[in-house]
Protein backbone atom coordinates (compact mmCIF):
# COMPACT_ATOMS: atom_id res chain seq x y z
CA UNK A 1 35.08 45.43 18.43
CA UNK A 2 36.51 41.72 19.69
CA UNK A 3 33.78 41.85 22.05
CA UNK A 4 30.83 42.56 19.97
CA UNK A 5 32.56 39.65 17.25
CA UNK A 6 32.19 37.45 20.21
CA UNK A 7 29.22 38.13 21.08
CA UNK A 8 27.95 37.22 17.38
CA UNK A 9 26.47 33.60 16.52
CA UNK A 10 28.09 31.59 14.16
CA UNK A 11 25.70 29.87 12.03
CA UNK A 12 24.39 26.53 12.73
CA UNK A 13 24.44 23.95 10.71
CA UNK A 14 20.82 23.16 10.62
CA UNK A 15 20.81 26.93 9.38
CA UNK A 16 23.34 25.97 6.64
CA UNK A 17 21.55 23.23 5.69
CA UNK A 18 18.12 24.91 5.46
CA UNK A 19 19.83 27.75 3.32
CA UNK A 20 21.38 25.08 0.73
CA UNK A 21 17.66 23.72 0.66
CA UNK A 22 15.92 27.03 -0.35
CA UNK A 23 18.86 27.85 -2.83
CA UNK A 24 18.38 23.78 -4.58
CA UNK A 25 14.33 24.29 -4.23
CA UNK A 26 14.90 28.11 -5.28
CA UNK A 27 17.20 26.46 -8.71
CA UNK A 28 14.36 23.82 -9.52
CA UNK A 29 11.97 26.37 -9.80
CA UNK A 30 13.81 28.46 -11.66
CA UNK A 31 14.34 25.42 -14.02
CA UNK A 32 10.71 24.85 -13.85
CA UNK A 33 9.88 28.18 -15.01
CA UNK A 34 12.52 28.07 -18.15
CA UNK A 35 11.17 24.38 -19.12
CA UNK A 36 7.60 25.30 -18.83
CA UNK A 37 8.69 28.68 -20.92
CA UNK A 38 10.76 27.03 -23.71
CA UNK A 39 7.63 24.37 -23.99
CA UNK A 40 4.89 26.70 -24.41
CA UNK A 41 7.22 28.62 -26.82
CA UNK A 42 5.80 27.20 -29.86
CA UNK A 43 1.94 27.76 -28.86
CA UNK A 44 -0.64 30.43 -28.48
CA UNK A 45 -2.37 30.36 -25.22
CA UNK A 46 -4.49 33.45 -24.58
CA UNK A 47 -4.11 35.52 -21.83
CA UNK A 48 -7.29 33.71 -20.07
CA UNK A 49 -6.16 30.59 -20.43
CA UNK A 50 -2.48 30.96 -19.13
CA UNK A 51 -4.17 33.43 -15.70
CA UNK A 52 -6.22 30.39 -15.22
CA UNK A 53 -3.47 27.97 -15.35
CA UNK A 54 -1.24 30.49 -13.23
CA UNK A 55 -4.02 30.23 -10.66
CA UNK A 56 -3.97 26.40 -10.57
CA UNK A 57 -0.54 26.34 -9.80
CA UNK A 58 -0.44 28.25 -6.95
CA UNK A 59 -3.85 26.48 -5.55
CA UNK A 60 -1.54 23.13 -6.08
CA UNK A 61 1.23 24.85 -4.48
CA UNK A 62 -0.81 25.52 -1.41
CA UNK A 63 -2.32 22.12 -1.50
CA UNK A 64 1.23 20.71 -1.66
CA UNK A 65 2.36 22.88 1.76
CA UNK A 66 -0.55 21.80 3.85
CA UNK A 67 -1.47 18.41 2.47
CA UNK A 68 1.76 16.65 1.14
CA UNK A 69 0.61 13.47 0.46
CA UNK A 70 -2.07 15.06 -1.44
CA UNK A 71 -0.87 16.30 -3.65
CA UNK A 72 1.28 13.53 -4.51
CA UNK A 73 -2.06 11.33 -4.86
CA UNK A 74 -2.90 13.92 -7.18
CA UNK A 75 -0.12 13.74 -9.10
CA UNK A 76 -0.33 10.47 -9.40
CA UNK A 77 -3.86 10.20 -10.90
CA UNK A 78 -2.38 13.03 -13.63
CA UNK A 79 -0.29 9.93 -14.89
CA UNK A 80 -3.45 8.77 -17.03
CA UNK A 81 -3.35 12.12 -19.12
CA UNK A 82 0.06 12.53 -21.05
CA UNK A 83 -1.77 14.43 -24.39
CA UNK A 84 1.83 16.41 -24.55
CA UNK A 85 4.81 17.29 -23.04
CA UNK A 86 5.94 18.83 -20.16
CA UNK A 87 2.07 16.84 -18.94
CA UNK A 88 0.03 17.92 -16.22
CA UNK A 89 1.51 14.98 -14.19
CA UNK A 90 5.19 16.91 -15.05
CA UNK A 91 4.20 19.96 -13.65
CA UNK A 92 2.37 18.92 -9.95
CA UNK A 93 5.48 16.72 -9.37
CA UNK A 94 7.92 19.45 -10.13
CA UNK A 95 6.38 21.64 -7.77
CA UNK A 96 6.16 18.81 -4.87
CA UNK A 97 9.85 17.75 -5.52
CA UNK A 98 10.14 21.83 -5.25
CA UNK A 99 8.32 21.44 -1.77
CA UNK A 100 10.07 18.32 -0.60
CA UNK A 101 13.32 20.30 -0.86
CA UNK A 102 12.88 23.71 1.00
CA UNK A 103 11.24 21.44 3.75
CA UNK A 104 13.97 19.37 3.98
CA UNK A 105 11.85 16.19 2.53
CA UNK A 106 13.97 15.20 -0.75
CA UNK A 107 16.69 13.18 0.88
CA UNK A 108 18.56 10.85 -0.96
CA UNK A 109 20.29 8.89 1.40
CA UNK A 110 17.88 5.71 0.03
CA UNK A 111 19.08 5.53 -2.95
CA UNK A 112 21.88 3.32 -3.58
CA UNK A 113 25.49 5.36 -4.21
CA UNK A 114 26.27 3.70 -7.75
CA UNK A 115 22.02 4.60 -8.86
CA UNK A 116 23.22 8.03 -7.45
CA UNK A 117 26.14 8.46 -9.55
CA UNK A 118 24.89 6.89 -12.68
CA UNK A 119 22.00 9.47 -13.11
CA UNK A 120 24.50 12.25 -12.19
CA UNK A 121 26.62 10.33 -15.51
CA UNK A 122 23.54 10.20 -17.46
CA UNK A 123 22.56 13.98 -16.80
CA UNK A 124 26.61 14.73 -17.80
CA UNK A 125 26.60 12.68 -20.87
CA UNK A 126 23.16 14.98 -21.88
CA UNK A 127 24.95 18.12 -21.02
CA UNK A 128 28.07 16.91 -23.30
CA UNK A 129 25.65 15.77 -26.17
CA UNK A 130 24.21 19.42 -26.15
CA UNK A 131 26.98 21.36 -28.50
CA UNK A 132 26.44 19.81 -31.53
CA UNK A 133 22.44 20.48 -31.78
CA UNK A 134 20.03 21.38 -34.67
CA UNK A 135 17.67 23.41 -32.56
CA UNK A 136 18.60 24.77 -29.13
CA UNK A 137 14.78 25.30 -27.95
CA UNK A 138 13.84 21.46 -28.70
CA UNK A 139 17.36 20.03 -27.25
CA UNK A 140 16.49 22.07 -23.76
CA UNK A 141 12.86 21.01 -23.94
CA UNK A 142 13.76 17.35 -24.30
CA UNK A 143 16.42 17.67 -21.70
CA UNK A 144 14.24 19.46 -19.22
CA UNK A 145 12.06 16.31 -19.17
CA UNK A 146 14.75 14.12 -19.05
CA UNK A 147 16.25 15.76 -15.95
CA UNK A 148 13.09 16.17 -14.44
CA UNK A 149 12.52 12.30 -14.97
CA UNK A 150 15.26 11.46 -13.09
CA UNK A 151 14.95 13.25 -10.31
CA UNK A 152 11.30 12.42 -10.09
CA UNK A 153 13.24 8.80 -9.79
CA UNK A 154 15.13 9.57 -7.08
CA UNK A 155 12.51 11.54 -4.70
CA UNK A 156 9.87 8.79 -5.25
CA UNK A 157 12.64 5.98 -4.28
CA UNK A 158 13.19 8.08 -1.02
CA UNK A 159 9.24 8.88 -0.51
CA UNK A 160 8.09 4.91 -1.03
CA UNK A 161 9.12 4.07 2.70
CA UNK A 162 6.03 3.14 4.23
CA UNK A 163 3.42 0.68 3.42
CA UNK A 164 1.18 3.53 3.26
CA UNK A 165 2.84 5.88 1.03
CA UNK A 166 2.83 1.96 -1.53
CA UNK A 167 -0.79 2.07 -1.36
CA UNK A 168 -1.30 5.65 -2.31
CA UNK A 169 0.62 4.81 -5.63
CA UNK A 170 -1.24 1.20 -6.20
CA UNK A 171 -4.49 2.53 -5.40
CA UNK A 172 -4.10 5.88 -7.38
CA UNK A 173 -2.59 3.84 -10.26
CA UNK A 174 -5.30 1.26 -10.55
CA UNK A 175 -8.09 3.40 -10.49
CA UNK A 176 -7.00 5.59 -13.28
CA UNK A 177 -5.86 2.82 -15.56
CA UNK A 178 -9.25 1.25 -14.61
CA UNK A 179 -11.00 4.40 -15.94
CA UNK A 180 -8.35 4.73 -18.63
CA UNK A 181 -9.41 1.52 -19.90
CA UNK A 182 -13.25 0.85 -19.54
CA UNK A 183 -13.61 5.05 -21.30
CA UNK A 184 -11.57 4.48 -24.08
CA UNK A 185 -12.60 0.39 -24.92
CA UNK A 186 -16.57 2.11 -24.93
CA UNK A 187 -15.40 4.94 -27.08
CA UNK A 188 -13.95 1.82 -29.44
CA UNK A 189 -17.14 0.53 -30.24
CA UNK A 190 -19.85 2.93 -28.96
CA UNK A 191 -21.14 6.50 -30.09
CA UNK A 192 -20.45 7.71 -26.36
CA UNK A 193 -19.95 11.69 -25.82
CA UNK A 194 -16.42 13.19 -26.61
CA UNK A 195 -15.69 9.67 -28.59
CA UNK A 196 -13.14 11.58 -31.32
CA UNK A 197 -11.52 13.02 -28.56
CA UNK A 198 -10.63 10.37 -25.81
CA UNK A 199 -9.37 8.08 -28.74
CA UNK A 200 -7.40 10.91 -30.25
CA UNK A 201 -6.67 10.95 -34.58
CA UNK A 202 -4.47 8.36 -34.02
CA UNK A 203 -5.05 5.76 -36.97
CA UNK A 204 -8.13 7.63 -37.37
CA UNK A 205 -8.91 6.60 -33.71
CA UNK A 206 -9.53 3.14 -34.63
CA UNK A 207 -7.09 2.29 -31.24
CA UNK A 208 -7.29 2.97 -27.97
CA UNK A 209 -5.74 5.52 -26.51
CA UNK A 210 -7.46 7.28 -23.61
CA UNK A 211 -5.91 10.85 -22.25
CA UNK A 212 -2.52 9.72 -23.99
CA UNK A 213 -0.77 10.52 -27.21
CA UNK A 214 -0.14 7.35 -28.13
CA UNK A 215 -1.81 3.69 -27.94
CA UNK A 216 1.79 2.47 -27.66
CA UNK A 217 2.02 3.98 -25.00
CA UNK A 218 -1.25 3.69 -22.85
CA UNK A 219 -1.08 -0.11 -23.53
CA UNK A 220 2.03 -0.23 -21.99
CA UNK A 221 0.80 1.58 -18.95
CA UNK A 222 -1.86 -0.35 -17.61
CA UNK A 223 0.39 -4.01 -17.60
CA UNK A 224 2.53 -2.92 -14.40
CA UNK A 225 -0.30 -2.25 -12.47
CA UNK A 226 -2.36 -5.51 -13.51
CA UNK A 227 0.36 -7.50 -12.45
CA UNK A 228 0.53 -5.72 -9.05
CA UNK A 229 -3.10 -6.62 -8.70
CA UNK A 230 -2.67 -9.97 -9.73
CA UNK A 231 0.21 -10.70 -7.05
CA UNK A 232 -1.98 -9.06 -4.67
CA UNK A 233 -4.39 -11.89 -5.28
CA UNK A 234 -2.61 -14.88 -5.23
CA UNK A 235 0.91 -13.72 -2.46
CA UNK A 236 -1.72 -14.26 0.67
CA UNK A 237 0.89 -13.07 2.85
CA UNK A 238 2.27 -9.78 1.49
CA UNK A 239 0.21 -6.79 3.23
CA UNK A 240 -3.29 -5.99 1.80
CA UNK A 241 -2.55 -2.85 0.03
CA UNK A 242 -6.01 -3.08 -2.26
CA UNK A 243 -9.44 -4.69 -0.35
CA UNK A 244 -10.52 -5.75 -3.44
CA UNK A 245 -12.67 -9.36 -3.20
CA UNK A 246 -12.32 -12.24 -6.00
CA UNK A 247 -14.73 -10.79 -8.33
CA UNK A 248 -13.30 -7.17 -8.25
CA UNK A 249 -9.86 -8.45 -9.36
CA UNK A 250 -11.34 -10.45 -12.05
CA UNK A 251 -12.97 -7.65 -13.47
CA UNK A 252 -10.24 -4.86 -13.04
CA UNK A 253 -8.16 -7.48 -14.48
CA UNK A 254 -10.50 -8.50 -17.48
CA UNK A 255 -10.61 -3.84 -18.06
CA UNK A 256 -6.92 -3.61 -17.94
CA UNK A 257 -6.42 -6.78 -20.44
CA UNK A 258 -9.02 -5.18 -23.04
CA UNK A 259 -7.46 -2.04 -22.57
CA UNK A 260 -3.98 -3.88 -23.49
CA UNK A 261 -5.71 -5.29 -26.70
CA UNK A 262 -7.89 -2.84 -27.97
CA UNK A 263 -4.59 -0.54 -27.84
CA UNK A 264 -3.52 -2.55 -30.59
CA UNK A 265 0.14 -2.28 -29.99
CA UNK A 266 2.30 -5.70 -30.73
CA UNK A 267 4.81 -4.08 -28.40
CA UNK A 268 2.16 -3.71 -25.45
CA UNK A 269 0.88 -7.35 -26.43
CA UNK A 270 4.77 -9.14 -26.26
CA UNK A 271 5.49 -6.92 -22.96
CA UNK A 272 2.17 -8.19 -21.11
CA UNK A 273 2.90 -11.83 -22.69
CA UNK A 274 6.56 -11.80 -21.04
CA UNK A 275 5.54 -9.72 -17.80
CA UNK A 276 3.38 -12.50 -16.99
CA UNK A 277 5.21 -15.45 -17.68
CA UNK A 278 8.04 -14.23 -15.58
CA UNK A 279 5.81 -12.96 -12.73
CA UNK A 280 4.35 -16.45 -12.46
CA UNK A 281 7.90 -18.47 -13.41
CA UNK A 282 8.92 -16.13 -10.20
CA UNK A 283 5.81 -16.74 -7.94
CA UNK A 284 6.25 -20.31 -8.68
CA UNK A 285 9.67 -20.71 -7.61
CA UNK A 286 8.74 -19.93 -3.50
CA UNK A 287 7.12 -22.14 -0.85
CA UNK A 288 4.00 -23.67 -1.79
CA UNK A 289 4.32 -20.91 -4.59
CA UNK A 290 3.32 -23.46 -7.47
CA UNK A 291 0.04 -24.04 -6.86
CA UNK A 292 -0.85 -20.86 -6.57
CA UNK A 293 0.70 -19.77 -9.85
CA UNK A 294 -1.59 -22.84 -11.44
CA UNK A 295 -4.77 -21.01 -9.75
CA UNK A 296 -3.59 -17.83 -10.80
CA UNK A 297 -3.04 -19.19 -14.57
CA UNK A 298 -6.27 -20.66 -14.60
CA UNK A 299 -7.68 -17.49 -13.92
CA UNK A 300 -5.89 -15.84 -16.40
CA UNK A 301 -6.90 -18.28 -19.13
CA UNK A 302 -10.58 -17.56 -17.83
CA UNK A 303 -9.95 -13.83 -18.13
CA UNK A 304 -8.46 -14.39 -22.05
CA UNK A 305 -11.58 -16.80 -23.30
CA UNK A 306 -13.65 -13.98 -21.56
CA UNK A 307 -11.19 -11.76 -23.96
CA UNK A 308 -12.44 -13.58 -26.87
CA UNK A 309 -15.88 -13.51 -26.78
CA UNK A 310 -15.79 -10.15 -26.34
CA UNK A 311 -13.51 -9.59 -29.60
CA UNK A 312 -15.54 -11.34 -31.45
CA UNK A 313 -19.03 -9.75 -30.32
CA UNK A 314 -17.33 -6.08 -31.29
CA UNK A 315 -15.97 -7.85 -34.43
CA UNK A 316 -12.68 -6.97 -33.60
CA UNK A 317 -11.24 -9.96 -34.44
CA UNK A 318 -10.22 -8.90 -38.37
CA UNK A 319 -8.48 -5.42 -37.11
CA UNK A 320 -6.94 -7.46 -34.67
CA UNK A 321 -5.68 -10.15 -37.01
CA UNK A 322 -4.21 -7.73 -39.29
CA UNK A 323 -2.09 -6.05 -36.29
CA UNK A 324 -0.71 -8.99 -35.68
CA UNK A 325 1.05 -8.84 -39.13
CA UNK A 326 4.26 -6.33 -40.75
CA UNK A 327 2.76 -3.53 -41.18
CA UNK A 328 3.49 -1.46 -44.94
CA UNK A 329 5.47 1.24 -41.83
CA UNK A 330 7.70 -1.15 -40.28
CA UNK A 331 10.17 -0.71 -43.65
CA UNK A 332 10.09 2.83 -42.55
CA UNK A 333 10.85 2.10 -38.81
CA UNK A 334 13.46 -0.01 -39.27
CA UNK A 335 15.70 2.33 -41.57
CA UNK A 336 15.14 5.28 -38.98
CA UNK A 337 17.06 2.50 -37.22
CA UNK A 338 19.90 1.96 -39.52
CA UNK A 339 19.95 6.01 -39.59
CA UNK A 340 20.29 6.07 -35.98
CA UNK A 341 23.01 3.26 -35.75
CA UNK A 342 24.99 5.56 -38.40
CA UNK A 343 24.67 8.65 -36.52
CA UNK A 344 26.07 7.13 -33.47
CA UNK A 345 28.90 6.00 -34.85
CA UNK A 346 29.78 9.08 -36.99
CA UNK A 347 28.70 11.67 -33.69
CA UNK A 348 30.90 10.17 -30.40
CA UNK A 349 29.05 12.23 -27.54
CA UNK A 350 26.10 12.18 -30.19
CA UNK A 351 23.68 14.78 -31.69
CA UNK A 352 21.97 15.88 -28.95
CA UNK A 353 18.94 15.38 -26.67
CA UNK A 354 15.57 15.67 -28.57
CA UNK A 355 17.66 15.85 -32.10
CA UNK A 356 17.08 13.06 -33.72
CA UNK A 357 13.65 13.71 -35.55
CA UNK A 358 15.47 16.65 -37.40
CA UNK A 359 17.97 13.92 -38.76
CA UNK A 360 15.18 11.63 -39.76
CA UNK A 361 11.49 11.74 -41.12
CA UNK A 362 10.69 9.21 -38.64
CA UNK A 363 10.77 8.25 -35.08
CA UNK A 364 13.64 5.93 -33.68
CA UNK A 365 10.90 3.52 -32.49
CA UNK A 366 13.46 1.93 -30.58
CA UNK A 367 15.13 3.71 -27.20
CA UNK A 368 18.76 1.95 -27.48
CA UNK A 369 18.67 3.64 -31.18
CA UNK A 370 17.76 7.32 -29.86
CA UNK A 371 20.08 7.25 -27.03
CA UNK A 372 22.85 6.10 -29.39
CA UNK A 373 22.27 8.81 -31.68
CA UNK A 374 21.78 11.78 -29.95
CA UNK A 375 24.07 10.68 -26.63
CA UNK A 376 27.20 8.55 -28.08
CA UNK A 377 28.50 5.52 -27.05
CA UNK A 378 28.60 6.67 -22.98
CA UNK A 379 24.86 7.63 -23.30
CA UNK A 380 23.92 4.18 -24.56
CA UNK A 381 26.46 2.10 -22.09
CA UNK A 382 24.60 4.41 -19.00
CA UNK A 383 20.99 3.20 -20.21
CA UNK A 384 22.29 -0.30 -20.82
CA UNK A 385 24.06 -0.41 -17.40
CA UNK A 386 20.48 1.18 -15.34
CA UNK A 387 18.67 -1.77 -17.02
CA UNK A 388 20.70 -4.41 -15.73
CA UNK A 389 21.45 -2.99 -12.52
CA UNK A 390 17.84 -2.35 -12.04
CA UNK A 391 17.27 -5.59 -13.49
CA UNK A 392 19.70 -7.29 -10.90
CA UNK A 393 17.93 -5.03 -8.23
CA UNK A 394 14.72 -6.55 -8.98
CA UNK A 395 15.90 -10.38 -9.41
CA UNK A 396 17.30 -10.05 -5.71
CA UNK A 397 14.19 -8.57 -4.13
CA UNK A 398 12.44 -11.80 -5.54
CA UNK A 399 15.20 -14.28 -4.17
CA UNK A 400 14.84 -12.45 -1.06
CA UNK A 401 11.25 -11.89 -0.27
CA UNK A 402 11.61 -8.59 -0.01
CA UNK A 403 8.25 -6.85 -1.09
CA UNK A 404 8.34 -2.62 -1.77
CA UNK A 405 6.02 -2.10 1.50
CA UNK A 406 3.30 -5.00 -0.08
CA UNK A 407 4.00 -3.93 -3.68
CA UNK A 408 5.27 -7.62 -4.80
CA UNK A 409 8.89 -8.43 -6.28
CA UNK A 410 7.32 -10.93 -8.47
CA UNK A 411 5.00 -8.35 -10.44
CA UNK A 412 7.54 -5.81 -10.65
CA UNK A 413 10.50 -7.90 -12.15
CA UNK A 414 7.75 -9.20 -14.86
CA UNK A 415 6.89 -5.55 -15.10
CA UNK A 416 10.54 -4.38 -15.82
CA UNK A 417 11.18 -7.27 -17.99
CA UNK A 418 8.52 -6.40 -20.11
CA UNK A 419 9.82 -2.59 -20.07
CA UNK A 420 12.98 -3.88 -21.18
CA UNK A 421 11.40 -5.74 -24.55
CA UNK A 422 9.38 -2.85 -24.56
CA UNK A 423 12.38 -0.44 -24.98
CA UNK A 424 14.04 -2.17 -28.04
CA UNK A 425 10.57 -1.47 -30.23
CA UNK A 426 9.52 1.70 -28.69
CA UNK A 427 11.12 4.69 -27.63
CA UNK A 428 10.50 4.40 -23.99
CA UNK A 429 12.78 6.64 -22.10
CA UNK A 430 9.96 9.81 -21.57
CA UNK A 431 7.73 7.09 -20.04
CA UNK A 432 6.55 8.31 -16.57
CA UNK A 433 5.39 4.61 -15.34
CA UNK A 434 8.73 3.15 -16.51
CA UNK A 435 10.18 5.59 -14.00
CA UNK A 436 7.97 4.50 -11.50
CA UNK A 437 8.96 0.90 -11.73
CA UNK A 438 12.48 1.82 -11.66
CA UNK A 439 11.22 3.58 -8.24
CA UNK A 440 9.59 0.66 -6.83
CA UNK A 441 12.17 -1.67 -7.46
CA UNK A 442 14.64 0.76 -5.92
CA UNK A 443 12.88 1.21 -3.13
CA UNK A 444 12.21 -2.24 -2.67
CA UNK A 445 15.88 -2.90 -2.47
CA UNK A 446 16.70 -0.23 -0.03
CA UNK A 447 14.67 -1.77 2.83
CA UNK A 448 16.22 -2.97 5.63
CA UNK A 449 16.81 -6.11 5.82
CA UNK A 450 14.42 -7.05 8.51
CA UNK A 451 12.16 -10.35 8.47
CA UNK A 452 10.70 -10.28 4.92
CA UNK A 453 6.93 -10.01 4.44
CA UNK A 454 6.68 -12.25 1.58
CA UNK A 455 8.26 -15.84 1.29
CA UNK A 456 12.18 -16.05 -0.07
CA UNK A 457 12.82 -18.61 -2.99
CA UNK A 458 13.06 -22.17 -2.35
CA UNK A 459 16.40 -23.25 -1.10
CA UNK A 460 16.58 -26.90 -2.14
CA UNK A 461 20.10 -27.37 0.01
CA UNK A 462 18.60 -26.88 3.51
CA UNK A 463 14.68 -28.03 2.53
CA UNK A 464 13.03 -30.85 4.73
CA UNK A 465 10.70 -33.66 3.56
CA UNK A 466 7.86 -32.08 4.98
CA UNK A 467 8.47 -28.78 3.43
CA UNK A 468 9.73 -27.14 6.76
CA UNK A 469 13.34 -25.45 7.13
CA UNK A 470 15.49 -27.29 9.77
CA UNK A 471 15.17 -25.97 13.74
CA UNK A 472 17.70 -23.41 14.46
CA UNK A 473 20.86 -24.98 16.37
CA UNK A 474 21.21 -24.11 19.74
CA UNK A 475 23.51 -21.74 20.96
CA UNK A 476 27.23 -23.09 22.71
CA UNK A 477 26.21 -22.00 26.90
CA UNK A 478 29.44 -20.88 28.04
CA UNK A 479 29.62 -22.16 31.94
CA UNK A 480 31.46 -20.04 34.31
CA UNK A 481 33.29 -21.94 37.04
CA UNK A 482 35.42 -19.67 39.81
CA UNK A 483 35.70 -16.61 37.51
CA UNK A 484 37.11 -18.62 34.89
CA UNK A 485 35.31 -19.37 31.57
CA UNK A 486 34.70 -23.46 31.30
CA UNK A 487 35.01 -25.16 27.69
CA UNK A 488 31.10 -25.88 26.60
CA UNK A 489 30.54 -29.71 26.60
C-alpha cells in the first residue's frame, strides 16, 4: 500500500492552477446565465427567438476559442448598440472574459494592487448595500452589470499590451461611432428607411440617438474617440495606429462633432468643450507641442464654422438655441437630487444597487447622487477615490510621454476629464466607453518604463537655448594600476 502511494503523482501546480481557472471561468458562467435569466425575466421572447439567440451564442463561443481577437473586435463594434441592458456588447464580452479564464488569458498582474483592491471594495460595498432593497430581481440585475463592468475593466487593462491589440479598439471604435453618427444625423433631417427606429421615441426622436437608449448617452460616446483621432493627427511621433490622410480626419472629425450636436445633450456639449481644451492645454505643454496645438485649433475652428453652416441649412439652429436653455424638467432633476442626498444620509450602506428609481419618479441624473443613495457614504468615497486616482493615472502618463501602445495621454486625460463633468449631470456609471477609458489609461500606466514613444512635458530647469536637453555627462573611468583601483582624475 506505501508502495503504490509512492508510486502516485502529486499534482502539479500548473494542474492546480488550470483547475482554479475552469472552476473561476465555470462561476462566471454560471453568473452569466443567472444575469442573463433575471434580465429577460420581465419579457416575452418566443421560443424562436430565444433558440436563435441560443444558437448565436454558441457560434460566438466557437468564434471566441479559435479566433480570440475576433471576437473581441466584435465585441467591440457591439459598443454602438446599447438599446437595453445586459446589451449585446455585455453578453460577447462575458463570454470572452469566460474564455480568457479557462485558457489561462485573464491575468491581472497589470493592474495596479490599490485599482485591484478598490474594485474588490466597490463590489463589497454593493454586496453590503443589497439587504435593505425594494425589489430583489432589479437590485441583482443592476449589480450583475455592475460586476460585470468591472471586471470587463480589469481584463481589457491586462489585454491592451500591444500596439496591436490598441488599434483593434481605435479602429473598431471609430468606425462604429463614424456610422453611429453619419445614420442617425441623416435620419435627423431626411425620410431615410427605418428613420423612427434608429432615432428611437426619445423626445419624439427629434435627437439623435443611433442604436442607443439615450442621446445623452451616444453624444457622450463618440468625444473619446474624436480626440484619439485628433492626437493621432497632430502627435507625429506616437505610432500610426489609424492610416487615415488629412482629409479623412477632417471629415470623421466634422461626423463625430455633428453627431455630438445633433444629440442635443448640454452634458455631451460641456464634456467635448472641456475634453478639448485640456487635450490641447496638454499637447501644448511638450516640445515644439505649441504650434501644433495652434494648427490643430485652427482646424477645429474650421471643422465648427463647417458646423454652422450646416445647422443652419437643416434649420437646426432654433431647436438648438432652445437646448441651450433650463429646460421646464431640470426642476424635476434637481429635486431627484435633493431626494438622493436625503436618502444617503438617512440609509449608511444605502438602499441598494438599481433602487433608487423605486424611491423617486425620476432618474438621479447625476452618478455621485445614485451612488450615494443606494451605496452609503463608502460607495460614494470608492467612486470619488477611482476618479482621482484614475485621474492622477492619466495626468502622469502625459508628464511622462507615456502613450497606451499609440493611443495618446493627451486625448485620454481630456477624455476622462470630460467623463468626470459628465458624471455630476448624468448618471454615468453603466457607461461601457467610460470603462474603456478607465482601461486605457490603466493600461497606459502599467507600461514599462522603457524610452517613451511620445515626447515628455517640457522641463524648463534643464532646457537649452536651442531647445535641446544638455549632453549626458560622461561616466567617472575607474583606472586600474597593479591590481589596485586608482582615484579617477
Amino acid at each position: 500500500m506505501t508502495e503504490l502511494v509512492a508510486r502516485m503523482a502529486a499534482p502539479r501546480p500548473g494542474d492546480l492552477g488550470r483547475a482554479a481557472r475552469v472552476c473561476a471561468a465555470g462561476g462566471a458562467l454560471v453568473l452569466i446565465a443567472y444575469g442573463l435569466a433575471k434580465s429577460v425575466d420581465t419579457t416575452s421572447v418566443s421560443f424562436a427567438l430565444a433558440f436563435a439567440g441560443g444558437l448565436a451564442l454558441m457560434g460566438f463561443l466557437a468564434l471566441t476559442i479559435r479566433h480570440y481577437d475576433t471576437a473581441i473586435a466584435v465585441g467591440l463594434v457591439l459598443m454602438g448598440v446599447v438599446r437595453f441592458e445586459p446589451a449585446p456588447t455585455d453578453i460577447t464580452f462575458a463570454l470572452i472574459m469566460a474564455v480568457a479564464a479557462v485558457s489561462g488569458r485573464f491575468r491581472l498582474h497589470r493592474v495596479p494592487p490599490l485599482l485591484r483592491w478598490m474594485v474588490a471594495l466597490v463590489l463589497l460595498v454593493n454586496l453590503a448595500s443589497i439587504t435593505d432593497v425594494v425589489s430583489v430581481s432589479a437590485a441583482v440585475r443592476f449589480l450583475f452589470i455592475t460586476v460585470y463592468l468591472l471586471l470587463f475593466t480589469l481584463w481589457l487593462t491586462q489585454w491592451l499590451d500591444s500596439n496591436k491589440h490598441a488599434r483593434v479598439v481605435v479602429v473598431t471604435w471609430l468606425a462604429i461611432a463614424v456610422v453611429s453618427a453619419v445614420v442617425a444625423s441623416l435620419a435627423l433631417h431626411f425620410p431615410i428607411p427605418g428613420r423612427s427606429f434608429i432615432n428611437g421615441s426619445v423626445d419624439k426622436g427629434e435627437r439623435a440617438t443611433a442604436l442607443f437608449k439615450d442621446p445623452n448617452v451616444f453624444g457622450p460616446f463618440l468625444i473619446p474617440i474624436a480626440l484619439i483621432l485628433l492626437e493621432q493627427h497632430i502627435a507625429r511621433r506616437t505610432p500610426r495606429l489609424l492610416r487615415l490622410r488629412a482629409p479623412g480626419v477632417w471629415l470623421c472629425l466634422l461626423a463625430l462633432t455633428l453627431g455630438v450636436l445633433f444629440s442635443y445633450s448640454r452634458a455631451a456639449w460641456a464634456n467635448y468643450a472641456i475634453a478639448i481644451l485640456v487635450m490641447l492645454a496638454a499637447s501644448s505643454m511638450r516640445r515644439r507641442g505649441a504650434s501644433r496645438a495652434l494648427r490643430a485649433l485652427m482646424a477645429l475652428l474650421l471643422v465648427g464654422g463647417i458646423t454652422v453652416i450646416i445647422l443652419s441649412a437643416t434649420g437646426s439652429i432654433h431647436f438648438l438655441q432652445s437646448r441651450a436653455h433650463l429646460q421646464a424638467y431640470d426642476t424635476h432633476r434637481f429635486a431627484a437630487q435633493t431626494l438622493g442626498w436625503e436618502l444617503g444620509w438617512t440609509h449608511p450602506v444605502g438602499v441598494g444597487p438599481g433602487q433608487f428609481e423605486y424611491h423617486s419618479p425620476v432618474a438621479s441624473h447625476s452618478t455621485f447622487v445614485r451612488i450615494f443613495a443606494e451605496q452609503g457614504f463608502g460607495g460614494v468615497l470608492l467612486w470619488i477615490a477611482l476618479l482621482l486616482s484614475t485621474l492622477l493615472l492619466a495626468i502622469r502618463n502625459v508628464g511622462l510621454g507615456r502613450d497606451t501602445y499609440g493611443i495618446g495621454s493627451a486625448a485620454l486625460l481630456g477624455a476622462w476629464c470630460g467623463l468626470i463633468f459628465n458624471s455630476t449631470v448624468v448618471d454615468t456609471l453603466h457607461w461601457r466607453h467610460l470603462w474603456v477609458v478607465v482601461a486605457l489609461i490603466w493600461a497606459g500606466a502599467a507600461r514599462r518604463p522603457n524610452a517613451p514613444a511620445e515626447p515628455a512635458l517640457v522641463r524648463l530647469d534643464v532646457a537649452r537655448p536651442n531647445g535641446h536637453p544638455p549632453p549626458p555627462v560622461p561616466p567617472r573611468i575607474i583606472v586600474q594600476r597593479g591590481g589596485r583601483p586608482a582615484r579617477s582624475r
